[in-house]
Protein backbone atom coordinates (compact mmCIF):
# COMPACT_ATOMS: atom_id res chain seq x y z
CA UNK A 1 -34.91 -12.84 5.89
CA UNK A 2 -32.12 -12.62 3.43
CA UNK A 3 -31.63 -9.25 3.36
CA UNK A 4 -30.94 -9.79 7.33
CA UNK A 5 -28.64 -12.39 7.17
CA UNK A 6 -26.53 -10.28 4.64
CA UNK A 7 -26.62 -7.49 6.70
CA UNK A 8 -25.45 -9.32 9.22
CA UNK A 9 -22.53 -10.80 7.40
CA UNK A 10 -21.21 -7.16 6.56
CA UNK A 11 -21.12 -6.39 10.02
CA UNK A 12 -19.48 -9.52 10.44
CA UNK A 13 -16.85 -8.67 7.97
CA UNK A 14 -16.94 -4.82 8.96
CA UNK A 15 -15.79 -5.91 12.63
CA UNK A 16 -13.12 -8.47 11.09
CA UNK A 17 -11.74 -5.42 9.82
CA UNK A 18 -11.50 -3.55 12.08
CA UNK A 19 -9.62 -6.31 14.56
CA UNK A 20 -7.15 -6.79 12.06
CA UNK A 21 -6.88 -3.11 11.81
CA UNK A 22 -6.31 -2.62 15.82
CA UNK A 23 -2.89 -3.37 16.97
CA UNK A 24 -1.75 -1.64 13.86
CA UNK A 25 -1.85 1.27 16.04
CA UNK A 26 -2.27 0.18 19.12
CA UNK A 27 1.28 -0.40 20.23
CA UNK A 28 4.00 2.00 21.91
CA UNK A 29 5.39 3.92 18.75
CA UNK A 30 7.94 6.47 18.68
CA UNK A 31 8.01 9.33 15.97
CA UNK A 32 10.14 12.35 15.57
CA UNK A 33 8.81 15.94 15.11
CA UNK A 34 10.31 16.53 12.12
CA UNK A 35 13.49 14.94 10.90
CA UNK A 36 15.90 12.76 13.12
CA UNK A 37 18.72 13.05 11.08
CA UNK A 38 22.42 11.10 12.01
CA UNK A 39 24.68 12.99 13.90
CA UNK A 40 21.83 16.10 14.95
CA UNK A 41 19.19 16.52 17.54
CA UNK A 42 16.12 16.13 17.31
CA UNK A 43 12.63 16.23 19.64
CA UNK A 44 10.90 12.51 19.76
CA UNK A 45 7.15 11.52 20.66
CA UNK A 46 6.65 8.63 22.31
CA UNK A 47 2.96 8.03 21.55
CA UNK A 48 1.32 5.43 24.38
CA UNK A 49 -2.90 4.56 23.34
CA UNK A 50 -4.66 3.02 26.48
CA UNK A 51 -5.21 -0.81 24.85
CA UNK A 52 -7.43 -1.61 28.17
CA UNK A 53 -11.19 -1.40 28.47
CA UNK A 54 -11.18 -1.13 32.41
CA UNK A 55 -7.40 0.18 33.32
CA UNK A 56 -5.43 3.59 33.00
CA UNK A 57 -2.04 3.54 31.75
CA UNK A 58 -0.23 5.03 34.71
CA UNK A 59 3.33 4.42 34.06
CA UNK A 60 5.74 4.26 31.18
CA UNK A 61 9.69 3.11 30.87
CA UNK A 62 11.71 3.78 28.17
CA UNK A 63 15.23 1.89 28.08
CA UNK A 64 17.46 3.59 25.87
CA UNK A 65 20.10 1.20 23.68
CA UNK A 66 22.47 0.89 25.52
CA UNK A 67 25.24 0.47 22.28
CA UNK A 68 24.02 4.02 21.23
CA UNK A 69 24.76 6.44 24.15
CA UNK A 70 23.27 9.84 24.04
CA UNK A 71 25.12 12.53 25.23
CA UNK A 72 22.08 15.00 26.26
CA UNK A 73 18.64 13.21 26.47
CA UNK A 74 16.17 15.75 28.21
CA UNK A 75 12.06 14.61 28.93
CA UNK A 76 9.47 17.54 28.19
CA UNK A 77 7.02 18.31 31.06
CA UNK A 78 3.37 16.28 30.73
CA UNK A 79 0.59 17.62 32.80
CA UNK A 80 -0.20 15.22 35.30
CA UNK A 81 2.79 12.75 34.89
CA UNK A 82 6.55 13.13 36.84
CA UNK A 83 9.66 12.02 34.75
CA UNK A 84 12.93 10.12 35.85
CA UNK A 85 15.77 10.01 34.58
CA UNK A 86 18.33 7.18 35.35
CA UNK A 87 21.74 7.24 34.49
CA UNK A 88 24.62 4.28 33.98
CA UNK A 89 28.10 4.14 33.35
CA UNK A 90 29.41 4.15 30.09
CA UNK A 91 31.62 0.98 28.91
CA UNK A 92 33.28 2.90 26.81
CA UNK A 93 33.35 7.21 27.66
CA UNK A 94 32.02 9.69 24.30
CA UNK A 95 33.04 13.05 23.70
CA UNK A 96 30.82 15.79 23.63
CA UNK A 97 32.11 19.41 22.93
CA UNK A 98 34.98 18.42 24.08
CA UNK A 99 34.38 16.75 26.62
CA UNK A 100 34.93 13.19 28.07
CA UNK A 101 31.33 11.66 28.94
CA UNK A 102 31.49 8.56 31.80
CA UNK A 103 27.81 7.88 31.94
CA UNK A 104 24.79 8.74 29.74
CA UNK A 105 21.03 8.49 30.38
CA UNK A 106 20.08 4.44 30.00
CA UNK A 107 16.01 5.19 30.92
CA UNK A 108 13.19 7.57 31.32
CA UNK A 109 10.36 6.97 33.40
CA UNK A 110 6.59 8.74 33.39
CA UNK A 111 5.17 7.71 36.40
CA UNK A 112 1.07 8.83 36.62
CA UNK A 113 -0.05 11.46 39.55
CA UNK A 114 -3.08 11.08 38.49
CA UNK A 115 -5.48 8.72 36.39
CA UNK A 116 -3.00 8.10 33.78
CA UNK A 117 -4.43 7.56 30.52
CA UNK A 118 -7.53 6.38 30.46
CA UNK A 119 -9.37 4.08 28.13
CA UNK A 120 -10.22 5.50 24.84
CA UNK A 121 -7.17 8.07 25.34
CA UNK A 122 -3.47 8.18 24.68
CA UNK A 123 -0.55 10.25 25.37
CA UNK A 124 2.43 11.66 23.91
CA UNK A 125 5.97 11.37 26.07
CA UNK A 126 8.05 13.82 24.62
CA UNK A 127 12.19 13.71 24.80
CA UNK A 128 15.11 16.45 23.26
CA UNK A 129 17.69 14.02 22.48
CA UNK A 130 21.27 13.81 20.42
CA UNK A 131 23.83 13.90 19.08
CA UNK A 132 22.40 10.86 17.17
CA UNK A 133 24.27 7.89 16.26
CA UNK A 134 26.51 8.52 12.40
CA UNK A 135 26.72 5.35 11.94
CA UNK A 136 23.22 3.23 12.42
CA UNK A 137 20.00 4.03 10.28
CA UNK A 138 17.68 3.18 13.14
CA UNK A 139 17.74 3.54 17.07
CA UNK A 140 15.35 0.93 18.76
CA UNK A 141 14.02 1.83 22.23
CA UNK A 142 12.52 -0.85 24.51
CA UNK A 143 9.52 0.08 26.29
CA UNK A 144 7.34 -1.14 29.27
CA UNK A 145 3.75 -0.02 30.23
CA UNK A 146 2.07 -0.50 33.03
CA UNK A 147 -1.27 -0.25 33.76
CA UNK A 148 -3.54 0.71 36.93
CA UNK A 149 -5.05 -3.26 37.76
CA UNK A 150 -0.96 -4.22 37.89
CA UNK A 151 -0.98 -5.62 34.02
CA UNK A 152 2.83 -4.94 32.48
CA UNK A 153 3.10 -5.07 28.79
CA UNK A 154 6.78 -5.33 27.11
CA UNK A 155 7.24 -3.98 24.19
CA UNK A 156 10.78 -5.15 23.87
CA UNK A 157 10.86 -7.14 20.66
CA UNK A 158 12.54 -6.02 17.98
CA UNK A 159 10.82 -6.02 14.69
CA UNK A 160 12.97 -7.90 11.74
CA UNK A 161 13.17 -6.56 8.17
CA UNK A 162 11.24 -9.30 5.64
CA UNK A 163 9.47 -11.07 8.34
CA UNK A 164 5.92 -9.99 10.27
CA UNK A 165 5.91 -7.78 12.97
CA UNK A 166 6.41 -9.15 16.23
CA UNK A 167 3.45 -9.07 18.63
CA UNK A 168 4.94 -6.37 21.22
CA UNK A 169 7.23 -4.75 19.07
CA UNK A 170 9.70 -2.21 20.39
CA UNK A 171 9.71 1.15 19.28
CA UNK A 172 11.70 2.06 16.50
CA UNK A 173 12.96 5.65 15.46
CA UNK A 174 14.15 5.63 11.99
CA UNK A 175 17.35 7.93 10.82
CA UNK A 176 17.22 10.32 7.93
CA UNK A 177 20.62 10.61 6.34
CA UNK A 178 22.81 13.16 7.82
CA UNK A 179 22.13 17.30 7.41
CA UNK A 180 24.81 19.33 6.66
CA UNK A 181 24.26 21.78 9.85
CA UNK A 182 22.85 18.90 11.69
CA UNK A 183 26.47 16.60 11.39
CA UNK A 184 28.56 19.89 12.23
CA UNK A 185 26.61 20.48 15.57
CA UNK A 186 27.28 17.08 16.59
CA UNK A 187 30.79 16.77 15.15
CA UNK A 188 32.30 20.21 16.04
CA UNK A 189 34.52 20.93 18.72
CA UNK A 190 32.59 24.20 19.11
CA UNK A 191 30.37 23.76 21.90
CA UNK A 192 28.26 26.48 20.81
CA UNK A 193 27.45 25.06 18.21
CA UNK A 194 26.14 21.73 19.76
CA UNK A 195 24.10 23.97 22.29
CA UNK A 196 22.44 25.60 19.92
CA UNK A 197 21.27 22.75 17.86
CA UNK A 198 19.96 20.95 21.25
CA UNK A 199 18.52 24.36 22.13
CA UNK A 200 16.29 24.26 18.88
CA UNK A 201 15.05 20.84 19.38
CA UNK A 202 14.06 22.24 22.89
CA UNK A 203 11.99 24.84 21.26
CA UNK A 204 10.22 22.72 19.16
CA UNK A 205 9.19 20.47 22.04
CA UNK A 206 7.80 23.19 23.93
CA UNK A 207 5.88 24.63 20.79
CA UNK A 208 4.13 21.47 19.52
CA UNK A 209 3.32 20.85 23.47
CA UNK A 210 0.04 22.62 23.00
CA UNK A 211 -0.93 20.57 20.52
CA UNK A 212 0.61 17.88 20.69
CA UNK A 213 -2.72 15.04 20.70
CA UNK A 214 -4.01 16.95 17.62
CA UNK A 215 -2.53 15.14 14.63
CA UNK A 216 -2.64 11.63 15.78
CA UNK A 217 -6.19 12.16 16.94
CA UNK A 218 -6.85 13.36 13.11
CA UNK A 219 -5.10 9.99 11.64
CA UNK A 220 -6.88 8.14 14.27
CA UNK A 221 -10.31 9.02 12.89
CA UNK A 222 -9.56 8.81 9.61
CA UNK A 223 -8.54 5.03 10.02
CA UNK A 224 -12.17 4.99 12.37
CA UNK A 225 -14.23 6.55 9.83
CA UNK A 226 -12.49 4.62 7.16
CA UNK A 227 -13.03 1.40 8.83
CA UNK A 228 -17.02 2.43 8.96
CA UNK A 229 -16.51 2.54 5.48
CA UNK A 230 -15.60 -0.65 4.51
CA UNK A 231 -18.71 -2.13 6.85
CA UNK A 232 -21.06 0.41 4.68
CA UNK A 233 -19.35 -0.94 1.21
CA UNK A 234 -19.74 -4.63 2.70
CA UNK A 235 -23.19 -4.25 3.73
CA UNK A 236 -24.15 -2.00 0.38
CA UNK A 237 -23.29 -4.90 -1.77
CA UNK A 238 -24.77 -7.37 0.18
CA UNK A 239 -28.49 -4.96 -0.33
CA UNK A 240 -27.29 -5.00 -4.34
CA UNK A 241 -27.24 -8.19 -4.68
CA UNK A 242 -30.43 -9.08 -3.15
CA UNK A 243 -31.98 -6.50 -4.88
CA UNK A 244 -30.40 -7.62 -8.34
CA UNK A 245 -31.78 -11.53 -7.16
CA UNK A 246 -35.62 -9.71 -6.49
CA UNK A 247 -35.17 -7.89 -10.30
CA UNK A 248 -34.61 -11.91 -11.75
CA UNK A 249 -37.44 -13.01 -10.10
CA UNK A 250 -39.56 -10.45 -11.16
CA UNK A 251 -38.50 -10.88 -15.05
CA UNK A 252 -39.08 -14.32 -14.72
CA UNK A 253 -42.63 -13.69 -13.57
C-alpha cells in the first residue's frame, strides 16, 4: 500500500513538472539562423507549436515594429501555407542604396490551405530581412495565431528585463553586436554590396528549408525525455525509501 501511494506521488510530482515546464516552449518564438547582427541581414524562424488538443493552427500574423522599418523583408515559401505581405507608409522615409524608401513592410501573414498545424506539430515561418536596426539590441515582433475552432491568441506583450515573463509574450529577436562586413552592406552607398548580403541570407533560407523541423524537434525531446526523467528519479526515491523503512523493520526483528 505504501509503495503505491509513493508511486503515485512521483507521478504526481513528475506531471507538476512537466506543466511548469510547458509554456516554456510553447509560445510563438522567433530565432535567427545564425547571427542577426546590427546593421546586416539575416534569415529569421518564426517557430509556431500547436498549444490545442482539438484545433489546427491555420493562420499566423506577424506585425513588424513599426519604429524599426526594414528596408527588404522577404517570407520563404512553406508547403501548404500562402504568405502576405502588407505594406504602410513610412512617418519618416529611410535610405537604402541610395535610395529614398516611403513605405516598408508593417506585417506578414501565413494563412493555412490546408490543415494548418495540427496538434502535437509545429511550424517554422521563415523571413530574409535587413538592414537591421544600428542602434537597438533587440527587435520585438508582435504576433497573432489563430486557430481552426476561431480561438485567437496574442502574443503581443512585451517581456520586461528583471521581472517574469509575461503570459503571451511577444517574440523577441535579440541583436549580436555589429560585423564588420555585415555594417558595410547595410551602410554603403554601394548597392551591390547590400544585394549581396540580402542575397546570402536568401540562400541560407532556402538551404535550411529542408530541414528546417529537425533541430527543434531534437531540443524538444530532449526536454520530453528529460522531463521522464525527473518522474523516474521522483518515483526511484520514493521505492528507496520504502525499501530502506522494510531493512529497519527487519533489523529490529
Amino acid at each position: 500500500m505504501k509503495a503505491s501511494r509513493i508511486a503515485a506521488a512521483g507521478a504526481v510530482s513528475g506531471l507538476a513538472v512537466l506543466a511548469l515546464s510547458a509554456p516554456a516552449f510553447a509560445h510563438v518564438s522567433v530565432q535567427p539562423e545564425g547571427t542577426a547582427a546590427k546593421g546586416g541581414y539575416a534569415t529569421v524562424n518564426f517557430k509556431v507549436p500547436n498549444e490545442r488538443d482539438n484545433a489546427s493552427t491555420t493562420k499566423l500574423e506577424i506585425n513588424l515594429p513599426a519604429d524599426q522599418p526594414l528596408a527588404s523583408v522577404m517570407p520563404q515559401p512553406v508547403p501548404g501555407w500562402k504568405a502576405e505581405v502588407t505594406k504602410s507608409k513610412l512617418d519618416k522615409p529611410i535610405e537604402s542604396h541610395g535610395k529614398q524608401l516611403t513605405e516598408a513592410v508593417s506585417k506578414v501573414t501565413w494563412t493555412a490551405e490546408g490543415k494548418g498545424v495540427e496538434p502535437g506539430y509545429f511550424q517554422k515561418f521563415p523571413l530574409s530581412i535587413g538592414a537591421l536596426p544600428e542602434d537597438a539590441d533587440q527587435m520585438v515582433f508582435k504576433a497573432i495565431q489563430t486557430y481552426s475552432n476561431k480561438e485567437v491568441v496574442r502574443w503581443i506583450e512585451v517581456p520586461q528585463e528583471g521581472q517574469e515573463e509575461p503570459e503571451n509574450p511577444a517574440p523577441v529577436l535579440e541583436l549580436a553586436a555589429a560585423e564588420d562586413d555585415a555594417h558595410g552592406a547595410a551602410g554603403s552607398s554601394d548597392e551591390k554590396a547590400g544585394d549581396d548580403a540580402e542575397s546570402a541570407a536568401q540562400n541560407t533560407a532556402a538551404d535550411s528549408s529542408a530541414d528546417s523541423g529537425s533541430g527543434d524537434g531534437s531540443d524538444t525531446t530532449a526536454r520530453v525525455l528529460g522531463i521522464v526523467g525527473i518522474v523516474v528519479g521522483a518515483a526511484g526515491v520514493g521505492y528507496g525509501v520504502l525499501a530502506g523503512r522494510r531493512r529497519d523493520s527487519g533489523a529490529s526483528a
